[in-house]
C-alpha atoms as a PDB file:
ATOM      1  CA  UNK A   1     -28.177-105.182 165.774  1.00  0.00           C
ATOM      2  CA  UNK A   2     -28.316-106.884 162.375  1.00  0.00           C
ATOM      3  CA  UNK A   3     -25.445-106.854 159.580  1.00  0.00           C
ATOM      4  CA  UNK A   4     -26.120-107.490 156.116  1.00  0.00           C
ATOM      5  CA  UNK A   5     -24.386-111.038 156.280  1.00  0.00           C
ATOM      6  CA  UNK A   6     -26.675-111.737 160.356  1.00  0.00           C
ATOM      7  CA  UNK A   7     -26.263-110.992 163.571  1.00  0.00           C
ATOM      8  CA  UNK A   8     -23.374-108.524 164.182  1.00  0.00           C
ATOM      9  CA  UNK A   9     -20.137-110.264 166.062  1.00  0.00           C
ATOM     10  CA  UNK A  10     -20.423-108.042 169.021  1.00  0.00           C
ATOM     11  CA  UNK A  11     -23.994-108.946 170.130  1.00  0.00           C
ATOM     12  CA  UNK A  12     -23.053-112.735 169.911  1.00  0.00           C
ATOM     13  CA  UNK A  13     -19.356-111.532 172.057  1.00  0.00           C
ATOM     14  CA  UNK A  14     -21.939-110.096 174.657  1.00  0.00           C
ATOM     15  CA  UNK A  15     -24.320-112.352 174.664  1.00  0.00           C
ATOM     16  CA  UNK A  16     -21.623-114.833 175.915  1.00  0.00           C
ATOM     17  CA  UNK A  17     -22.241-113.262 179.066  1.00  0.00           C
ATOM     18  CA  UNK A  18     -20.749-114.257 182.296  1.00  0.00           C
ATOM     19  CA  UNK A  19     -18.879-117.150 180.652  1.00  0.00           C
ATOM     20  CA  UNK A  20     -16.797-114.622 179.304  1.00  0.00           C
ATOM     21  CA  UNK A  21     -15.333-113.595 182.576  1.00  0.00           C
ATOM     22  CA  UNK A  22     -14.197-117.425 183.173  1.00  0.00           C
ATOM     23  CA  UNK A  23     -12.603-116.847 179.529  1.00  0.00           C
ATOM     24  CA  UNK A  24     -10.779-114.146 180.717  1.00  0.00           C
ATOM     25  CA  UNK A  25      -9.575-115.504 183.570  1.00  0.00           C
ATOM     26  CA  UNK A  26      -8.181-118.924 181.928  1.00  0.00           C
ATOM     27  CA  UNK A  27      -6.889-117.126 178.261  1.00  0.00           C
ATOM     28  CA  UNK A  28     -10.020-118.613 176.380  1.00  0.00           C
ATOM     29  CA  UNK A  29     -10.713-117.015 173.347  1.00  0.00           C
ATOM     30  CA  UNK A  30     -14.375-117.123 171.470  1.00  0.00           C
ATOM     31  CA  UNK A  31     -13.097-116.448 168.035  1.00  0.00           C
ATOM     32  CA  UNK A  32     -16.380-115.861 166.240  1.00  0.00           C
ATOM     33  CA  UNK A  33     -16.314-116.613 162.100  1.00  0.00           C
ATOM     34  CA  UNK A  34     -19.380-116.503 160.806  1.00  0.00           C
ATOM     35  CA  UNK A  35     -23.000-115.179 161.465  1.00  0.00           C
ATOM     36  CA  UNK A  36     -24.631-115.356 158.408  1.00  0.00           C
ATOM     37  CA  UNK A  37     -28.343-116.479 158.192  1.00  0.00           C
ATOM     38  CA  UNK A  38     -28.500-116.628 162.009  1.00  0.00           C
ATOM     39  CA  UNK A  39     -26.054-119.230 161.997  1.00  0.00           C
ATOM     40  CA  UNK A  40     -23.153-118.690 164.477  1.00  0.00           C
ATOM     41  CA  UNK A  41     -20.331-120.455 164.164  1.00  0.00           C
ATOM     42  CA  UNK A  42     -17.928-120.328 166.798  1.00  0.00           C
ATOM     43  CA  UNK A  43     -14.443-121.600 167.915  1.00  0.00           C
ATOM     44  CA  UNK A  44     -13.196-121.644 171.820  1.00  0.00           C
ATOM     45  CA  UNK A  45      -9.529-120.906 171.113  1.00  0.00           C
ATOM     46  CA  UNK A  46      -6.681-120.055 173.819  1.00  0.00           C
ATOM     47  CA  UNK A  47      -6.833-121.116 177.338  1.00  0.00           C
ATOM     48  CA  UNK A  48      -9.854-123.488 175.688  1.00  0.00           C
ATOM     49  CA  UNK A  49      -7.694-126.063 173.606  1.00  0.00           C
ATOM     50  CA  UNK A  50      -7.786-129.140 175.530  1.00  0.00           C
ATOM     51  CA  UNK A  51      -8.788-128.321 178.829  1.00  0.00           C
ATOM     52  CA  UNK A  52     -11.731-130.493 180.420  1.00  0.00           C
ATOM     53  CA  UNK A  53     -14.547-127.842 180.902  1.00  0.00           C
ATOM     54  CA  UNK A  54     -14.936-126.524 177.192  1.00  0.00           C
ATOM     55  CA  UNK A  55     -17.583-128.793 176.626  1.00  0.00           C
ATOM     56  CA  UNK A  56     -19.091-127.039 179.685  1.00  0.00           C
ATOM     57  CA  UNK A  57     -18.578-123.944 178.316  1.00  0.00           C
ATOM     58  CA  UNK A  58     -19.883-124.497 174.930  1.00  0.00           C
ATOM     59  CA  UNK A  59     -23.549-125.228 176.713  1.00  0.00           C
ATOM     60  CA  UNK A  60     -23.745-122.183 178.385  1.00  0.00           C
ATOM     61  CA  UNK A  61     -22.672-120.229 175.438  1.00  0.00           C
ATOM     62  CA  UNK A  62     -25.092-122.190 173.408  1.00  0.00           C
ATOM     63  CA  UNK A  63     -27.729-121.591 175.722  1.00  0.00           C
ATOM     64  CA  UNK A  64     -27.186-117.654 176.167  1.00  0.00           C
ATOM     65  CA  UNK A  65     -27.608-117.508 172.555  1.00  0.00           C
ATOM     66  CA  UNK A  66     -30.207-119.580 171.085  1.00  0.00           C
ATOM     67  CA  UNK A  67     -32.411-117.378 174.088  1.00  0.00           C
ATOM     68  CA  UNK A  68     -31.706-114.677 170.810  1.00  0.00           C
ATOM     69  CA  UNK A  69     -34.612-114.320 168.692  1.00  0.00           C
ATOM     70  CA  UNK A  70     -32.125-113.706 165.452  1.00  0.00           C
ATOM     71  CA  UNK A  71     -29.938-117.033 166.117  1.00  0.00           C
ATOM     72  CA  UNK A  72     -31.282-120.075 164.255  1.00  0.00           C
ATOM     73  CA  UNK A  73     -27.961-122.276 165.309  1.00  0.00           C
ATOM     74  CA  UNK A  74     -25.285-122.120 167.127  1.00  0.00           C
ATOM     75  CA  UNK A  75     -21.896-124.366 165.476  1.00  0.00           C
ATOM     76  CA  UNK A  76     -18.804-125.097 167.473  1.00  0.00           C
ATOM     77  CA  UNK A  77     -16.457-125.852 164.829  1.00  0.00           C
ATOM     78  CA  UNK A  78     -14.333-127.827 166.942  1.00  0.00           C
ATOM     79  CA  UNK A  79     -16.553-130.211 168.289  1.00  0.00           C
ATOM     80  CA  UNK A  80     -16.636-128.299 171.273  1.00  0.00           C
ATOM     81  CA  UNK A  81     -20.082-128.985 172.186  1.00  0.00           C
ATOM     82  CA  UNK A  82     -21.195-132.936 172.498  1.00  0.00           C
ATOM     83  CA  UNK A  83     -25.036-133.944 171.079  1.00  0.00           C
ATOM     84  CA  UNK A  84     -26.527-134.830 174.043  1.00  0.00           C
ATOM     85  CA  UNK A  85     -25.690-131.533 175.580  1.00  0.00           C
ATOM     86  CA  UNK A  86     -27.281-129.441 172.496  1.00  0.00           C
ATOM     87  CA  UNK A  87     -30.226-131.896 173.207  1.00  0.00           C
ATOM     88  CA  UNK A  88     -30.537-131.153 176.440  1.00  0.00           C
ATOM     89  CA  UNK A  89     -30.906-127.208 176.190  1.00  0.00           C
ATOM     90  CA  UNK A  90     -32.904-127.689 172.474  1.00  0.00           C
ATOM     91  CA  UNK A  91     -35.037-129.158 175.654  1.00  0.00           C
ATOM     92  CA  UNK A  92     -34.807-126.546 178.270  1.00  0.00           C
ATOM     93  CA  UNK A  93     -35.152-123.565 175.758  1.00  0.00           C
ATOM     94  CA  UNK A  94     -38.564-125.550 174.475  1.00  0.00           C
ATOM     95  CA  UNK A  95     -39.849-125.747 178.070  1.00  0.00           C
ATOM     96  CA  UNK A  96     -39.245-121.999 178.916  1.00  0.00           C
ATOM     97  CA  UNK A  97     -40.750-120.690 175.691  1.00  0.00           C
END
């Protein structure tokens, strides 16, 4: 499911997976705005602004989709996703492959 400009927005939106159910739940918002060159960039909007877990978050939706084969990077735009955490699943992805 390509686009002419990368991956199309509603594989990345599904590939969020069951985060997106906690989304739901607490008005978070993955407001994806780019995906060009297999480079996602990403903002956690809503329910996400300033609440304590959204650096939680950001791993597991980092993690669901660097597993894609078309994703080179994943970019929180807001910070949302701290360097030793991006480390830490760079690590875990390199193990499982």
């Amino acid at each position: 499911m390509y686009t002419m400009t990368g991956i199309d927005r509603q594989t990345v939106l599904d590939s969020v997976g069951p985060v997106q159910t906690i989304l739901d739940a607490h008005d978070g918002v993955v407001n994806v705005m780019d995906t060009s060159g297999g480079i996602i960039t990403i903002s956690l909007e809503g329910g996400c602004t300033g609440c304590s877990s959204t650096p939680m978050t950001a791993m597991q939706i980092y993690y669901s989709l660097m597993k894609l084969d078309q994703v080179n990077d994943v970019i929180f735009v807001n910070g949302e996703l701290p360097a030793y955490m991006r480390s830490f699943i760079n690590e875990k992805l390199g193990l499982e492959q």
